[in-house]
N, C-alpha and C. Protein backbone atom coordinates (compact mmCIF):
# COMPACT_ATOMS: atom_id res chain seq x y z
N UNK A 1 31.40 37.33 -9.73
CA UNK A 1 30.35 36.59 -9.07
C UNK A 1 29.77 37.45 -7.96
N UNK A 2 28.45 37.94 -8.27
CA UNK A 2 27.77 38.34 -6.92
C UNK A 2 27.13 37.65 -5.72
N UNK A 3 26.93 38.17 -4.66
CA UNK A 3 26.80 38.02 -3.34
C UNK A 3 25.98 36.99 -3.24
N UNK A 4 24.52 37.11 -4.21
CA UNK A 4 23.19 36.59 -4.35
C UNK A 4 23.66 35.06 -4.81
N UNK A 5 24.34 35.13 -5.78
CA UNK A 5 24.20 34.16 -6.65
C UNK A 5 24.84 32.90 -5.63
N UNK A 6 26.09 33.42 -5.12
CA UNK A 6 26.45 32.49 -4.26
C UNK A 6 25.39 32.21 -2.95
N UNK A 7 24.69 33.32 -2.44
CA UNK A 7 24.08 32.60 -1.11
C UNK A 7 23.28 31.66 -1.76
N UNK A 8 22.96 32.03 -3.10
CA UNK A 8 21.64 30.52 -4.46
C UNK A 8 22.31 29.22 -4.51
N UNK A 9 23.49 29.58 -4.52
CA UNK A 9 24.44 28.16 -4.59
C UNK A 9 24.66 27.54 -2.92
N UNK A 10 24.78 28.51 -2.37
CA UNK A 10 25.08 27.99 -0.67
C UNK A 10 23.56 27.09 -0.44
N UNK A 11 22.48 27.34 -0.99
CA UNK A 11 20.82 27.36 -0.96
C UNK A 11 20.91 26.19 -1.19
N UNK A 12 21.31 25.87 -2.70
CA UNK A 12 21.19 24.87 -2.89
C UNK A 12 22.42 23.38 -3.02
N UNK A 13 23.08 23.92 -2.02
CA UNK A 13 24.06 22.67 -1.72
C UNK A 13 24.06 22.78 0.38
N UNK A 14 23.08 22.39 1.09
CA UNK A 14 23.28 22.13 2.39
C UNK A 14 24.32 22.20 3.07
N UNK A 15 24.90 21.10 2.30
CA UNK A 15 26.13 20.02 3.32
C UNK A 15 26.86 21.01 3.49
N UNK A 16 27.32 22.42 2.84
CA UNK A 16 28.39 22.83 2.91
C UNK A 16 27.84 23.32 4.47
N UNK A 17 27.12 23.71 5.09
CA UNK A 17 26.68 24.28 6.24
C UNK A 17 27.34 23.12 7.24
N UNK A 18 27.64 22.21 7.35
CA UNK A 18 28.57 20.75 7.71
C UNK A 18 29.81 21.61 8.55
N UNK A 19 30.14 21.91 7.03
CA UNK A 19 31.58 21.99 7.15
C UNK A 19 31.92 23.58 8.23
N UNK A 20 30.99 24.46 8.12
CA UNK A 20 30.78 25.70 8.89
C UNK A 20 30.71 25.00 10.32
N UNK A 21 30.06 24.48 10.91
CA UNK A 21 29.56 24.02 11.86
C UNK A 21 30.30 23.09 12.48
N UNK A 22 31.23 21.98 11.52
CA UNK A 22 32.45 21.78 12.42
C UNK A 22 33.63 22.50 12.49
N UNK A 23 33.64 23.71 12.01
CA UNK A 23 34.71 24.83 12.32
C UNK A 23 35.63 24.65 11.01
N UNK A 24 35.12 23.62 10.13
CA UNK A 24 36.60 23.11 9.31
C UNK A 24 37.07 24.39 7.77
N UNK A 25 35.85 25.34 7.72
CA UNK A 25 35.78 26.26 6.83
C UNK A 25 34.81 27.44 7.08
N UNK A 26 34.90 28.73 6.57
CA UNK A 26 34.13 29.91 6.84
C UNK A 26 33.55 29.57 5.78
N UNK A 27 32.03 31.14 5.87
CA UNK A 27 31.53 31.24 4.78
C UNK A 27 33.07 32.01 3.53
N UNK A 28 33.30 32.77 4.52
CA UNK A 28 34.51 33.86 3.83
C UNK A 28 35.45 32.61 2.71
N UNK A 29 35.55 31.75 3.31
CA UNK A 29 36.31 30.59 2.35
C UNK A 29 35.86 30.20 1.57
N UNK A 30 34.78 29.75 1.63
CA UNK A 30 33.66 29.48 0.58
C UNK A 30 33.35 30.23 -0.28
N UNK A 31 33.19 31.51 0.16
CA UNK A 31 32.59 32.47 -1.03
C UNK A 31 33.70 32.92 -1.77
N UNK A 32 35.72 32.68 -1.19
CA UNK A 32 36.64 33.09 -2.26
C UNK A 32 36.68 32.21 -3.08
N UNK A 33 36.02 31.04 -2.49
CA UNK A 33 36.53 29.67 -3.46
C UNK A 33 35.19 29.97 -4.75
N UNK A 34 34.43 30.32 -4.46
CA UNK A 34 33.47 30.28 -5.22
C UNK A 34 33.44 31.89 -6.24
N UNK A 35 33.81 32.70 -5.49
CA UNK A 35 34.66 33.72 -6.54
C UNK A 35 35.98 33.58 -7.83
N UNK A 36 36.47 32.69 -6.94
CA UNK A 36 37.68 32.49 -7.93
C UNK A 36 37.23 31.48 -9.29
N UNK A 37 36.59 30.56 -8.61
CA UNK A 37 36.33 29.14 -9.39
C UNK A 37 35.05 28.62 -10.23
N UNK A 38 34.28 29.37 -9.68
CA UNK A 38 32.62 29.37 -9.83
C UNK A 38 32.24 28.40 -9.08
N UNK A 39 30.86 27.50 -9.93
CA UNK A 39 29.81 27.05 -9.41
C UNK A 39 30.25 25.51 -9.93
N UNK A 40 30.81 25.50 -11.26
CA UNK A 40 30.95 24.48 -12.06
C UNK A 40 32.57 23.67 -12.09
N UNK A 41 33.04 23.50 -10.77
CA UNK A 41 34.22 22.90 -10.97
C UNK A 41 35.20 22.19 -9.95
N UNK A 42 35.80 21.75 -10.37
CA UNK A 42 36.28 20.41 -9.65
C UNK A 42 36.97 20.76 -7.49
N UNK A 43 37.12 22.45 -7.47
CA UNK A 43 37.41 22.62 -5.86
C UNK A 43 36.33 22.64 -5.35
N UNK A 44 35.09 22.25 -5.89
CA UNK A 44 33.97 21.64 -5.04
C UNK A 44 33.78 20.32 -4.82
N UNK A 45 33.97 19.46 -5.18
CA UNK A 45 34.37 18.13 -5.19
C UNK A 45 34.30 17.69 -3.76
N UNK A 46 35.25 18.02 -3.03
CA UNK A 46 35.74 18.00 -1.55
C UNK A 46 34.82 17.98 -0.81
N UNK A 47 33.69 19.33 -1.39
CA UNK A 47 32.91 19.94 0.01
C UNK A 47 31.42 19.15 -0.55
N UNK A 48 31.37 19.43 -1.89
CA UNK A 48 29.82 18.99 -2.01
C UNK A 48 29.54 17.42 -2.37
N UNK A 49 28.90 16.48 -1.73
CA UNK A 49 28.57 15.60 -1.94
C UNK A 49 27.71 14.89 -3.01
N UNK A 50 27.76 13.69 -4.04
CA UNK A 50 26.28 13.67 -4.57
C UNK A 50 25.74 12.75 -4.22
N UNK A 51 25.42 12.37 -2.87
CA UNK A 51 24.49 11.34 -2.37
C UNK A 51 25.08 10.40 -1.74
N UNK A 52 26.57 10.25 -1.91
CA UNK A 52 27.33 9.13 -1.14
C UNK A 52 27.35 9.43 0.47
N UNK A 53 27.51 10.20 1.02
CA UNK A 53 27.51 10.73 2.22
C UNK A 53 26.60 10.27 3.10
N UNK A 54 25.21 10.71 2.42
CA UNK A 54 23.97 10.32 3.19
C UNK A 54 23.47 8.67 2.80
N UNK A 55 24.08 8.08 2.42
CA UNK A 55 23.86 6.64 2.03
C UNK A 55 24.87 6.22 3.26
N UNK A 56 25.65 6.81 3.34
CA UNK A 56 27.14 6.07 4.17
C UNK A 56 26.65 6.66 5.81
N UNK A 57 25.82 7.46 6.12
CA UNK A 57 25.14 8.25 7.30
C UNK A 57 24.30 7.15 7.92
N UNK A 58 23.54 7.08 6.61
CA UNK A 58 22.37 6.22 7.07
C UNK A 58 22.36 4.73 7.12
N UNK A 59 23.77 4.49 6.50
CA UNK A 59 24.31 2.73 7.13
C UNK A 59 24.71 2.64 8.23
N UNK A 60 25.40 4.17 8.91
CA UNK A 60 26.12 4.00 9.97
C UNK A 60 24.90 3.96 11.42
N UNK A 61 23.78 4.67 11.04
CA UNK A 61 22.72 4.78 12.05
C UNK A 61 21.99 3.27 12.19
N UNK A 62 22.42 2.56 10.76
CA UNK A 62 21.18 1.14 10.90
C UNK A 62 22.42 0.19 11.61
N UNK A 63 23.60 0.54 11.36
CA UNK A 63 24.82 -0.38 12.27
C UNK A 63 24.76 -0.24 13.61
N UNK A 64 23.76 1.22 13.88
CA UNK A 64 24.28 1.34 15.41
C UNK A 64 22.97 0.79 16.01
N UNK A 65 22.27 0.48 15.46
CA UNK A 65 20.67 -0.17 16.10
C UNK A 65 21.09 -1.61 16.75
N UNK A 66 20.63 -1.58 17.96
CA UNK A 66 20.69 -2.63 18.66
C UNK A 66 19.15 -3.50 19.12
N UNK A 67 19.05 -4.37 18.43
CA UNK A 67 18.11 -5.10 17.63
C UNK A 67 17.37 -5.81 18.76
N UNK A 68 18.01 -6.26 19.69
CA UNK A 68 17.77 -6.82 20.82
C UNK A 68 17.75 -5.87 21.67
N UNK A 69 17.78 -5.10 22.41
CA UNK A 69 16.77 -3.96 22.78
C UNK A 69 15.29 -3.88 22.68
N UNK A 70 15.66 -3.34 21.10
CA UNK A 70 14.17 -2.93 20.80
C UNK A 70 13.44 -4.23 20.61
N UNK A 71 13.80 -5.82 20.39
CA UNK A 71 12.88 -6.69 20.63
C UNK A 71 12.54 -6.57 22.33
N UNK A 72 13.16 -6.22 22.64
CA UNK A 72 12.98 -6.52 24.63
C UNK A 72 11.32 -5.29 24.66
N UNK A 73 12.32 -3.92 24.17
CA UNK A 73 10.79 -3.41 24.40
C UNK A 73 9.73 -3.42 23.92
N UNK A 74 9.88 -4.05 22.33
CA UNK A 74 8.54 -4.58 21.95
C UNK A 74 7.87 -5.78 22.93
N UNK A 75 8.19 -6.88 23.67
CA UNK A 75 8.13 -7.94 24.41
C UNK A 75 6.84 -6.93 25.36
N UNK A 76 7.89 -6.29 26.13
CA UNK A 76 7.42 -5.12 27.10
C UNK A 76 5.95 -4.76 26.99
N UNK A 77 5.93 -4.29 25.95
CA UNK A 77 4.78 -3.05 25.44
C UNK A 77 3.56 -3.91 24.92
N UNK A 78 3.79 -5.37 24.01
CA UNK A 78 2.52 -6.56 23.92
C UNK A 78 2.23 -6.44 25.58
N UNK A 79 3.25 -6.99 26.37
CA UNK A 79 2.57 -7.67 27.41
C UNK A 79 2.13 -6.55 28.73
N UNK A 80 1.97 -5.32 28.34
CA UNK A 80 1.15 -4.33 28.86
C UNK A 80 0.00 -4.04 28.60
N UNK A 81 0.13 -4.37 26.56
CA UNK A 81 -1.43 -4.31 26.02
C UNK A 81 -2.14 -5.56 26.11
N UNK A 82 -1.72 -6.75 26.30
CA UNK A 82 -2.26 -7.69 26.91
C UNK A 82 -2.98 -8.17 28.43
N UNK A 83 -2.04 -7.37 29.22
CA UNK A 83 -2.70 -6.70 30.92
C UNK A 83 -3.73 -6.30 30.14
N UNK A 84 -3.79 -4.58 29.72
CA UNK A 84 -4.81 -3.92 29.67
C UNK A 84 -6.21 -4.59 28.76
N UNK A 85 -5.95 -5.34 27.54
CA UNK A 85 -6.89 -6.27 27.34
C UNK A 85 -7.40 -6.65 28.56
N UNK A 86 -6.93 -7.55 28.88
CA UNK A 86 -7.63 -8.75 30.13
C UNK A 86 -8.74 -7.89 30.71
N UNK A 87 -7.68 -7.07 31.26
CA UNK A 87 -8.69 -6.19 32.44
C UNK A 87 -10.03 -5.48 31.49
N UNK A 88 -9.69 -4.99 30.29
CA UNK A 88 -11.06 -4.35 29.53
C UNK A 88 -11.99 -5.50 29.63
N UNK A 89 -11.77 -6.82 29.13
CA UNK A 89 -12.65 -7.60 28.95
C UNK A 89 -13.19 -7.94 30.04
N UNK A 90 -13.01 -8.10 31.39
CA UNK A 90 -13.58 -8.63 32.07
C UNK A 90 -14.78 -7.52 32.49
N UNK A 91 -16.00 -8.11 33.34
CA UNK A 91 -17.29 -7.31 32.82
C UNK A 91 -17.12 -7.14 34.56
N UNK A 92 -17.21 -5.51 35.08
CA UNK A 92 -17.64 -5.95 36.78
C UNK A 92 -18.66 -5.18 36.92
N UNK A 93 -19.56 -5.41 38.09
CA UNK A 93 -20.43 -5.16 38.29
C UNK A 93 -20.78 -3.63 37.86
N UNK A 94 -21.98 -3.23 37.31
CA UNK A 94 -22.18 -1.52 37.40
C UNK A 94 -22.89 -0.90 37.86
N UNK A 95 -21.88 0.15 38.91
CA UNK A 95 -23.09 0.23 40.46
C UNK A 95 -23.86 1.37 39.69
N UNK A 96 -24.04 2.33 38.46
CA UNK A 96 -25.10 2.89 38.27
C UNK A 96 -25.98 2.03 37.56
N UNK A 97 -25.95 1.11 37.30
CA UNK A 97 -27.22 0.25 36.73
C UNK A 97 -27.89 -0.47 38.13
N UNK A 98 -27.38 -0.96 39.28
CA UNK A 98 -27.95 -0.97 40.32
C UNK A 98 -28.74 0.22 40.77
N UNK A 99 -28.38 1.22 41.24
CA UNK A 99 -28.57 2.49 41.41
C UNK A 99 -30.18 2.69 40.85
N UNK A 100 -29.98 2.64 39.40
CA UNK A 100 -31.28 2.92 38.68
C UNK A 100 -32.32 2.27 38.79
N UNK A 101 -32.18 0.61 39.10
CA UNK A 101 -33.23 -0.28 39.04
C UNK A 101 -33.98 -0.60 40.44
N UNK A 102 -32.88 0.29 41.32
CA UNK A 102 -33.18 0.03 42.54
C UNK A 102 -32.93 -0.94 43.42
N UNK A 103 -33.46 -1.38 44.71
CA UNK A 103 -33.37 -2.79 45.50
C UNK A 103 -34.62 -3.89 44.87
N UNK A 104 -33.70 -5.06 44.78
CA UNK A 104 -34.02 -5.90 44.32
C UNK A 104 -35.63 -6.42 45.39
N UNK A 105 -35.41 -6.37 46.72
CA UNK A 105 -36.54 -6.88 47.43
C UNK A 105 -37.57 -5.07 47.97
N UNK A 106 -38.96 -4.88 46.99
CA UNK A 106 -39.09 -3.84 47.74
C UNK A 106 -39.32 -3.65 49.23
N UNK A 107 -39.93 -2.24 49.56
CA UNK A 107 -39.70 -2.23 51.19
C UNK A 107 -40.91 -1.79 51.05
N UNK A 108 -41.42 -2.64 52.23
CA UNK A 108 -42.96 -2.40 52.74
C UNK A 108 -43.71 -0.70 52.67
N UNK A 109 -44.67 -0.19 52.38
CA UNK A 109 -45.05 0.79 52.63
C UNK A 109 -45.40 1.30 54.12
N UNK A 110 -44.90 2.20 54.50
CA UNK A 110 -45.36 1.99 55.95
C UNK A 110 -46.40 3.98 55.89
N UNK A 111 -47.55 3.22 56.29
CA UNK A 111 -48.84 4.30 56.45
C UNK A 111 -48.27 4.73 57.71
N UNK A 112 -48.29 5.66 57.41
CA UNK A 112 -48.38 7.14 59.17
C UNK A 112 -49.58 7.78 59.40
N UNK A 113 -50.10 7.93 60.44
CA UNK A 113 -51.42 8.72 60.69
C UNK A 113 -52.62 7.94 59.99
N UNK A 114 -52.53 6.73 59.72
CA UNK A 114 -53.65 6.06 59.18
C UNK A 114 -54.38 7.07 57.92
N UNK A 115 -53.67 7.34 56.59
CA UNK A 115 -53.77 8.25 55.60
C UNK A 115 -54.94 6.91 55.08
């Protein structure tokens, strides 16, 4: 068995990178096991998973959700976008539309030098 073929097999089985990473096996172990035994046989069993793992991962992440929480901060987050409603809707005055139209009462002309 060459070098390649196994890093193809390391490629395509992840999880074994798991087992590196909690210290529980080398590559060096891996690659005798996979020298001796190949690709096709039962001392992989142990290390490679077929899908039970990440089914049993992803029950354990929806067990750890605390449901009441995240209703609290949904509660939270309506009644911020409900503030910010209110306040959009209400209409206040707009001092550049004053500005533009001017004073409402005009102001007398006042002649200088009798023009």
């Amino acid at each position: 068995m060459s070098k390649e073929s196994f890093k193809l097999f390391a490629k395509s089985h992840p999880e074994l990178v798991n087992y590196i990473k909690n210290g529980d096996m080398t590559w060096q172990k891996f690659y005798e096991i996979y020298d001796i035994y190949g690709e096709d046989d039962q001392a992989w069993q142990s290390y490679i998973s077929k899908g039970k793992h990440s089914i049993n991962n992803f029950q354990d992440i929806l067990s750890g959700i605390n449901t009441e929480s995240i209703q609290k901060h949904i509660n939270t987050a309506q009644k911020a976008i409900g503030v910010v409603q209110e306040l959009a809707g209400k209409k206040t005055p707009d001092i550049a539309t004053n500005i533009a139209s001017g004073p409402s009462n005009p102001r007398p002309i006042n002649k200088f030098f009798e023009d």
